[in-house]
Protein backbone atom coordinates (compact mmCIF):
# COMPACT_ATOMS: atom_id res chain seq x y z
CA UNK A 1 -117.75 -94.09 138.44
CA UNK A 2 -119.27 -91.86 135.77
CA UNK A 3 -119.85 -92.98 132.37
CA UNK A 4 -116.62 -90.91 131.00
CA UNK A 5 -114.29 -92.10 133.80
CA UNK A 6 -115.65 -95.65 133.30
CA UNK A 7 -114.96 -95.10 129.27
CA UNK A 8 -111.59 -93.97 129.97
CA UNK A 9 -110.75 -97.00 132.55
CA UNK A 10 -111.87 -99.35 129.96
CA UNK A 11 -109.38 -97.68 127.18
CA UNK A 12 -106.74 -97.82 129.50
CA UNK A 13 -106.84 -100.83 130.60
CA UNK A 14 -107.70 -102.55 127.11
CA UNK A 15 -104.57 -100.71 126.05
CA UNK A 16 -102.93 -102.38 129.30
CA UNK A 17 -103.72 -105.79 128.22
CA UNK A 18 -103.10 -105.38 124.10
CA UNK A 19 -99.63 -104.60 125.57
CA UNK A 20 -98.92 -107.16 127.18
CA UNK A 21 -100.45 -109.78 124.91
CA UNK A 22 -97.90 -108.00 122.28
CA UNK A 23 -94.66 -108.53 125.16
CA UNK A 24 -95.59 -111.74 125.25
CA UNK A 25 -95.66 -112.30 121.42
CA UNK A 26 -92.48 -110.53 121.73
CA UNK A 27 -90.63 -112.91 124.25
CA UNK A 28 -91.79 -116.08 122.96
CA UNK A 29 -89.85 -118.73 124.68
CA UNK A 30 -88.27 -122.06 122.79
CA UNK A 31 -90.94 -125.17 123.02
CA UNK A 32 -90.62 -126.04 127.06
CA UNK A 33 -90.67 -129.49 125.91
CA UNK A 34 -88.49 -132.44 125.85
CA UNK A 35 -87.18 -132.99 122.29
CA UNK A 36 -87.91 -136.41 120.93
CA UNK A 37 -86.29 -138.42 117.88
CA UNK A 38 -88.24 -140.64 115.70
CA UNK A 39 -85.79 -143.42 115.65
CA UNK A 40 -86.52 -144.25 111.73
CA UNK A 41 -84.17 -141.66 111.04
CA UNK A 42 -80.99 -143.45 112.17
CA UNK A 43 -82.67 -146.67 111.15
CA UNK A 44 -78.70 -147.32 109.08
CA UNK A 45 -76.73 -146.79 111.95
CA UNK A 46 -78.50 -148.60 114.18
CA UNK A 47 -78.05 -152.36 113.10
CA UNK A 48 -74.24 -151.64 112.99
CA UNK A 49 -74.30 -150.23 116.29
CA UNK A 50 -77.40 -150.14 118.71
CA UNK A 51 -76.20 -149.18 122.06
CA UNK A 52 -73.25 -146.08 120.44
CA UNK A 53 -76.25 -145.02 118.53
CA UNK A 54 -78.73 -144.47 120.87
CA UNK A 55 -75.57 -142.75 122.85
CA UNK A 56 -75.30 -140.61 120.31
CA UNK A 57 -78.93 -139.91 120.06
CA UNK A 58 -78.65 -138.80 123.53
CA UNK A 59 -75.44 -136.34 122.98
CA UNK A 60 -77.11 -134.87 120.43
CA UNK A 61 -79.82 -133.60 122.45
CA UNK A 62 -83.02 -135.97 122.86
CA UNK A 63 -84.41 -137.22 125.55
CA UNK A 64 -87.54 -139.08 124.01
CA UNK A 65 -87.96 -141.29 121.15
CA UNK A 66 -90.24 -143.17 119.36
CA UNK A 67 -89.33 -146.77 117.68
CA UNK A 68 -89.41 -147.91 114.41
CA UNK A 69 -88.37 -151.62 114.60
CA UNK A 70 -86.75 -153.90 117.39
CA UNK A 71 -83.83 -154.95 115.67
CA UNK A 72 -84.05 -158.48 117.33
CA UNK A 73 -84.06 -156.80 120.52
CA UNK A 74 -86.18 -158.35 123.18
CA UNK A 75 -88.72 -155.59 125.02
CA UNK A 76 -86.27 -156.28 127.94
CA UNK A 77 -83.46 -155.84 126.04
CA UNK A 78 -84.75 -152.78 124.31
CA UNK A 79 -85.68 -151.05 127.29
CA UNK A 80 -82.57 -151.73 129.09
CA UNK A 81 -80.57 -149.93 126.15
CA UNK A 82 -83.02 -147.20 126.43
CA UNK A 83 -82.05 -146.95 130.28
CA UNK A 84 -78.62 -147.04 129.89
CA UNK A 85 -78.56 -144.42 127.21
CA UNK A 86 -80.68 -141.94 129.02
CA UNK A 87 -83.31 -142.22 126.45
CA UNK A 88 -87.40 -142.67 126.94
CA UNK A 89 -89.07 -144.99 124.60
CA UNK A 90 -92.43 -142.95 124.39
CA UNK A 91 -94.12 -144.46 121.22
CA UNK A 92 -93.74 -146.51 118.40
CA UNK A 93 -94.47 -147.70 115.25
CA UNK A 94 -96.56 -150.95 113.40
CA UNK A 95 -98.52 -150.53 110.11
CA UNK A 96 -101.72 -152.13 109.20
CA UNK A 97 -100.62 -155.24 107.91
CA UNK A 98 -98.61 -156.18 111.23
CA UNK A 99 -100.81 -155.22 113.64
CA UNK A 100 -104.19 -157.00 112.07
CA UNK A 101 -102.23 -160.56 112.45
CA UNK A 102 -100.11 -159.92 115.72
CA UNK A 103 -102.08 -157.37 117.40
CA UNK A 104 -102.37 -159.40 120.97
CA UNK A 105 -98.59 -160.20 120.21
CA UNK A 106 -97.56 -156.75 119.58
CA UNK A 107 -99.37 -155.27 122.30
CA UNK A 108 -97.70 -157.22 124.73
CA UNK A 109 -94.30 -156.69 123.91
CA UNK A 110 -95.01 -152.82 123.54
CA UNK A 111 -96.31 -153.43 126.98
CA UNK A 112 -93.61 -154.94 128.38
CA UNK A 113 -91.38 -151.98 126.92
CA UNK A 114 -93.46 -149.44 128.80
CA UNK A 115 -94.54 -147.28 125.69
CA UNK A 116 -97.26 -144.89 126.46
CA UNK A 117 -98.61 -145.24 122.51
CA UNK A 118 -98.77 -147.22 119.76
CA UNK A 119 -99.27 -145.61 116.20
CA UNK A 120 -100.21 -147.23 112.97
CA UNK A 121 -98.43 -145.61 110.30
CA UNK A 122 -99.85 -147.21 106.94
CA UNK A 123 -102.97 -148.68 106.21
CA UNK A 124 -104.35 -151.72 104.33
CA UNK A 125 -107.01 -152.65 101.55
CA UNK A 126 -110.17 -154.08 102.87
CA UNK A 127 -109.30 -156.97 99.81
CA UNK A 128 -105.44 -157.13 100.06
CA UNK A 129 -105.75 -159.06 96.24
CA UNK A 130 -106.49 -155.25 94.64
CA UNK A 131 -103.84 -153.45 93.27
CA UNK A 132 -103.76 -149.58 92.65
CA UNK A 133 -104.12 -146.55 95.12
CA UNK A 134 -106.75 -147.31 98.03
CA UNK A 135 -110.19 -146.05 98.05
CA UNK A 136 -112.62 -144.12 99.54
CA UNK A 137 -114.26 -147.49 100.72
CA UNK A 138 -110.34 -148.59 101.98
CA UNK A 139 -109.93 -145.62 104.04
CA UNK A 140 -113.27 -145.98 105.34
CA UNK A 141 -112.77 -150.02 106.48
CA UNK A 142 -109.33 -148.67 107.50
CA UNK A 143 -111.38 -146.15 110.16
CA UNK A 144 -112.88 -149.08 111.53
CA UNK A 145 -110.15 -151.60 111.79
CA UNK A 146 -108.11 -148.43 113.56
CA UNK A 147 -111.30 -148.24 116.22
CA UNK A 148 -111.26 -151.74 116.60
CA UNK A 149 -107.46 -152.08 117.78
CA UNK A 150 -107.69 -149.04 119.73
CA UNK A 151 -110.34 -150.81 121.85
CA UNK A 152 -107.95 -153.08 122.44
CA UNK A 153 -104.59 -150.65 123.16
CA UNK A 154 -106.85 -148.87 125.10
CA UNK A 155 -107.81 -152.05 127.17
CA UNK A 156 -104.22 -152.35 128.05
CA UNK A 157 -103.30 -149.19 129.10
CA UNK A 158 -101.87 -147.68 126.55
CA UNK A 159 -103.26 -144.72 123.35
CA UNK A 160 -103.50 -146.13 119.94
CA UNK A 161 -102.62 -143.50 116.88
CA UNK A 162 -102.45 -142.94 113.55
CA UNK A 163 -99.71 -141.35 111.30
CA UNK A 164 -100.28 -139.99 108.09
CA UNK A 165 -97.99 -139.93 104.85
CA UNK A 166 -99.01 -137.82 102.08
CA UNK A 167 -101.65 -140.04 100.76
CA UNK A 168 -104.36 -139.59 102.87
CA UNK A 169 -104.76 -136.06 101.44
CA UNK A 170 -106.37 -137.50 98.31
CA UNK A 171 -110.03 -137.38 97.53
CA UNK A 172 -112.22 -139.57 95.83
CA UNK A 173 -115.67 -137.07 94.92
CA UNK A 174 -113.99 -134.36 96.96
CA UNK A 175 -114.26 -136.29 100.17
CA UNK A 176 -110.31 -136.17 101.51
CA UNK A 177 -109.31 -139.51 102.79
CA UNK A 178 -107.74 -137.58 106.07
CA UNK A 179 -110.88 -136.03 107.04
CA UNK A 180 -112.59 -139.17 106.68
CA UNK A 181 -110.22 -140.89 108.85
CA UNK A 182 -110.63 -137.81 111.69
CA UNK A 183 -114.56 -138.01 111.57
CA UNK A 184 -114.85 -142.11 111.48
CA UNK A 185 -112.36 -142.57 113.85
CA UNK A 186 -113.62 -142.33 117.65
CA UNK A 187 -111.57 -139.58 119.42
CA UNK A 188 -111.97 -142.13 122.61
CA UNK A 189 -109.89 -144.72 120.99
CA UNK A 190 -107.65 -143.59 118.14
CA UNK A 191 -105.77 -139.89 118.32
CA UNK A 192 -103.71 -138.65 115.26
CA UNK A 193 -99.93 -137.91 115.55
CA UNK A 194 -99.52 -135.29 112.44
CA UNK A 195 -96.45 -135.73 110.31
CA UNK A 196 -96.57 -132.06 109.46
CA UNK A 197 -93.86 -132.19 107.06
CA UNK A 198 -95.47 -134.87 104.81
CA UNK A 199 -98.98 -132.67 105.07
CA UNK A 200 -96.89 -129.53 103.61
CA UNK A 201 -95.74 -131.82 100.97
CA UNK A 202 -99.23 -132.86 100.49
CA UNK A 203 -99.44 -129.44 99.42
CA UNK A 204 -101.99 -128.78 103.07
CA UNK A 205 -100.73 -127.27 105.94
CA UNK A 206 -101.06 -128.56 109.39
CA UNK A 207 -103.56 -125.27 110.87
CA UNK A 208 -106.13 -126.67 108.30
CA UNK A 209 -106.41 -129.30 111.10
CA UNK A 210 -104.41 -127.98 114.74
CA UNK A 211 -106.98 -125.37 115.52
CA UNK A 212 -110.26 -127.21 114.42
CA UNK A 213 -109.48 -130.02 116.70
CA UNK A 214 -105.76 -129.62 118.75
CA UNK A 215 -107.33 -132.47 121.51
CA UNK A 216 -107.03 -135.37 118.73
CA UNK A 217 -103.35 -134.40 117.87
CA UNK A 218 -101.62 -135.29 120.94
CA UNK A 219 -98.22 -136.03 119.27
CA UNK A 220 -96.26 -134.51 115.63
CA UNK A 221 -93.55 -135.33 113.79
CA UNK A 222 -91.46 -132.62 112.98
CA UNK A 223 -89.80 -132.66 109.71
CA UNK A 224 -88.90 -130.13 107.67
CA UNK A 225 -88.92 -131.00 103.48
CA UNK A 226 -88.19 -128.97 100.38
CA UNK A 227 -88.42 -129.03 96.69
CA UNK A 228 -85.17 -130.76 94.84
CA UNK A 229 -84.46 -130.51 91.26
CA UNK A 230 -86.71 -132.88 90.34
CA UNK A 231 -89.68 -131.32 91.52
CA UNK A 232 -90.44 -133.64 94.50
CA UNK A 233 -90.17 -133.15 97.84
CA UNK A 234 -87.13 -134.27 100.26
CA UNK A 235 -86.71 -134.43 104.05
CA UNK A 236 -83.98 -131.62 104.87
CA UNK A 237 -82.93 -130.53 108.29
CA UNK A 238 -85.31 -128.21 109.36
CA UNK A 239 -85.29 -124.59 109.18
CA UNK A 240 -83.85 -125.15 105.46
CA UNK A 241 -86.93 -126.33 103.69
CA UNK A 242 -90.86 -125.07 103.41
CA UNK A 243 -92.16 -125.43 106.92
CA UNK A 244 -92.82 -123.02 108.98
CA UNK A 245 -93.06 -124.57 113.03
CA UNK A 246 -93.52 -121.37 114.98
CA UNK A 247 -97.20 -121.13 114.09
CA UNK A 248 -98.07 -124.67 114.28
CA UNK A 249 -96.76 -125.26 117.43
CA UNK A 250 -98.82 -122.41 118.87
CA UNK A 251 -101.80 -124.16 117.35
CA UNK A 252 -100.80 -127.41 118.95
CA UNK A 253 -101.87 -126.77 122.17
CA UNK A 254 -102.93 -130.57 122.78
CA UNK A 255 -99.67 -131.80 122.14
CA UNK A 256 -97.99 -134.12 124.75
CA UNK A 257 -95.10 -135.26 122.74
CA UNK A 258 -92.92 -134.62 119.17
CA UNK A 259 -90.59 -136.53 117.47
CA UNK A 260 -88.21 -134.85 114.87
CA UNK A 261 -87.49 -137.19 112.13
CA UNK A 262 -85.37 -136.68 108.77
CA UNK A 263 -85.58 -139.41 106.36
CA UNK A 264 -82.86 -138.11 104.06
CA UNK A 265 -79.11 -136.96 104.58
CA UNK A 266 -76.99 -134.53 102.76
CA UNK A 267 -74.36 -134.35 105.78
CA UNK A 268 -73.67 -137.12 108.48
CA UNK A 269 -76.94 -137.96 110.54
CA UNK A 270 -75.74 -137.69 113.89
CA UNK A 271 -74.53 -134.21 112.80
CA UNK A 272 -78.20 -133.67 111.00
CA UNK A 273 -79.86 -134.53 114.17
CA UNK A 274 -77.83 -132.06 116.25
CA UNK A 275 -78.91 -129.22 114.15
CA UNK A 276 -82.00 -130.47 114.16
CA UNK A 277 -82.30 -130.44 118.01
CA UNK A 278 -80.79 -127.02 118.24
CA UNK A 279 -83.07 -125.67 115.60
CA UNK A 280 -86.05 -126.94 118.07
CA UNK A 281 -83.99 -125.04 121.43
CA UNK A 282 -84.08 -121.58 119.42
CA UNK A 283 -87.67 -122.46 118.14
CA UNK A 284 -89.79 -119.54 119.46
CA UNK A 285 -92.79 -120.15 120.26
């Protein structure tokens, strides 16, 4: 092939492949994932009525969830509610200050209930006797304390996480308390599950992070929040407030699991959670 011909089969079939890297854009498919529920967000029905909730958990579309309290279920008894509403307990929830007394404990029982991860969702002081926000030196005790019981998740068979509020976006000298947690933490033992809707209310937005790193964000929380009268921020259901999940979840391309959550209610929850599902079956991505 001369040089011209060769020229002109390289145009052609650069144009060829720009093509269909634009179809594709084009016929972006909804997330081929099963759609999880952080279970915090029917956390009022669920004392009232354990087993119609979780039923209705399952009607409204989710197949996965991830706990947020026992409510003085046994891990047998939990998982055999799970079964029987169709429902897999993937993850859940223990800050800080539960898991530093009652690690072995809670290990055990999360064992027993066949999660695949644990995640720490709030930190502690170093000194618990000090009052006031925590500090660079908290955050960076808090890195080692989340190695330290991810040795020990790990050593049972199970991922240990963290879950950030919108806190760990401050700084102390410009160092930002999240990026601090990301570089102390060992990626071997501790991965990050990115509650994207508290980082956009952090005033970040989750593809400062996703791209940089997708491998350590394994699992998200997928909440949507916007701006009430007051000027703060509120969980809505999503595709109403500020966030964006189209780009994000392109970005995510380490992610195993999500879990939508909604905090707050403006309509009945069992009817928030259905929109929220379908919202997530239209999702292109």
């Amino acid at each position: 092939m001369d040089f011209s011909s060769r020229r002109d089969f390289l145009k052609a079939t650069g144009a060829t492949i720009a093509a269909a890297c634009a179809a594709g854009r084009l016929s972006a498919a909804p997330l081929n994932m099963p759609i999880g529920l952080q279970l915090y967000t029917v956390r009022e029905l669920l004392p009232k009525d354990f087993d119609g909730t979780l039923a209705k958990v399952r009607a409204a579309g989710y197949t996965e969830v991830e706990a947020a309290g026992y409510y003085g279920h046994s891990a047998k008894e939990f998982r055999h509610a799970m079964d029987q509403a169709g429902l897999h307990c993937v993850s859940t929830h223990h800050g800080m200050s539960d898991l530093r007394p009652r690690l072995d404990e809670l290990i055990a029982y999360d064992h027993d209930l066949g999660v695949d991860y644990i995640v720490c969702p709030s930190p502690t002081r170093r000194d618990p006797t000090m009052k006031g926000p925590l500090t660079l030196d908290d955050w960076r005790w808090a890195a080692g304390e989340l190695n330290r019981m991810g040795e020990k998740v790990k050593a049972a068979g199970m991922i240990f996480g963290y879950h950030n509020h919108w806190i760990e976006f401050g700084n102390e000298n410009g160092v930002v308390f999240y990026d601090e947690l990301l570089r102390l933490t060992d990626p071997k033992l501790v991965v990050f599950e990115m509650d994207c809707g508290w980082v956009a209310a952090a005033g970040r937005s989750p593809l400062d992070y996703l791209p940089k790193s997708p491998e350590r964000f394994p699992l998200l929380h997928i909440k949507d929040v916007e701006k009430g009268p007051n000027g703060q921020f509120h969980s809505s259901v999503l595709g109403r407030g500020k966030v964006d999940y189209a780009p994000i979840l392109r970005a995510a391309t380490g992610l195993k699991h999500y879990f939508v959550e909604q905090e707050e209610f403006d309509i009945d929850p069992i009817e928030a959670i259905r929109l929220d599902a379908e919202y997530m079956k239209k999702l292109n991505v």
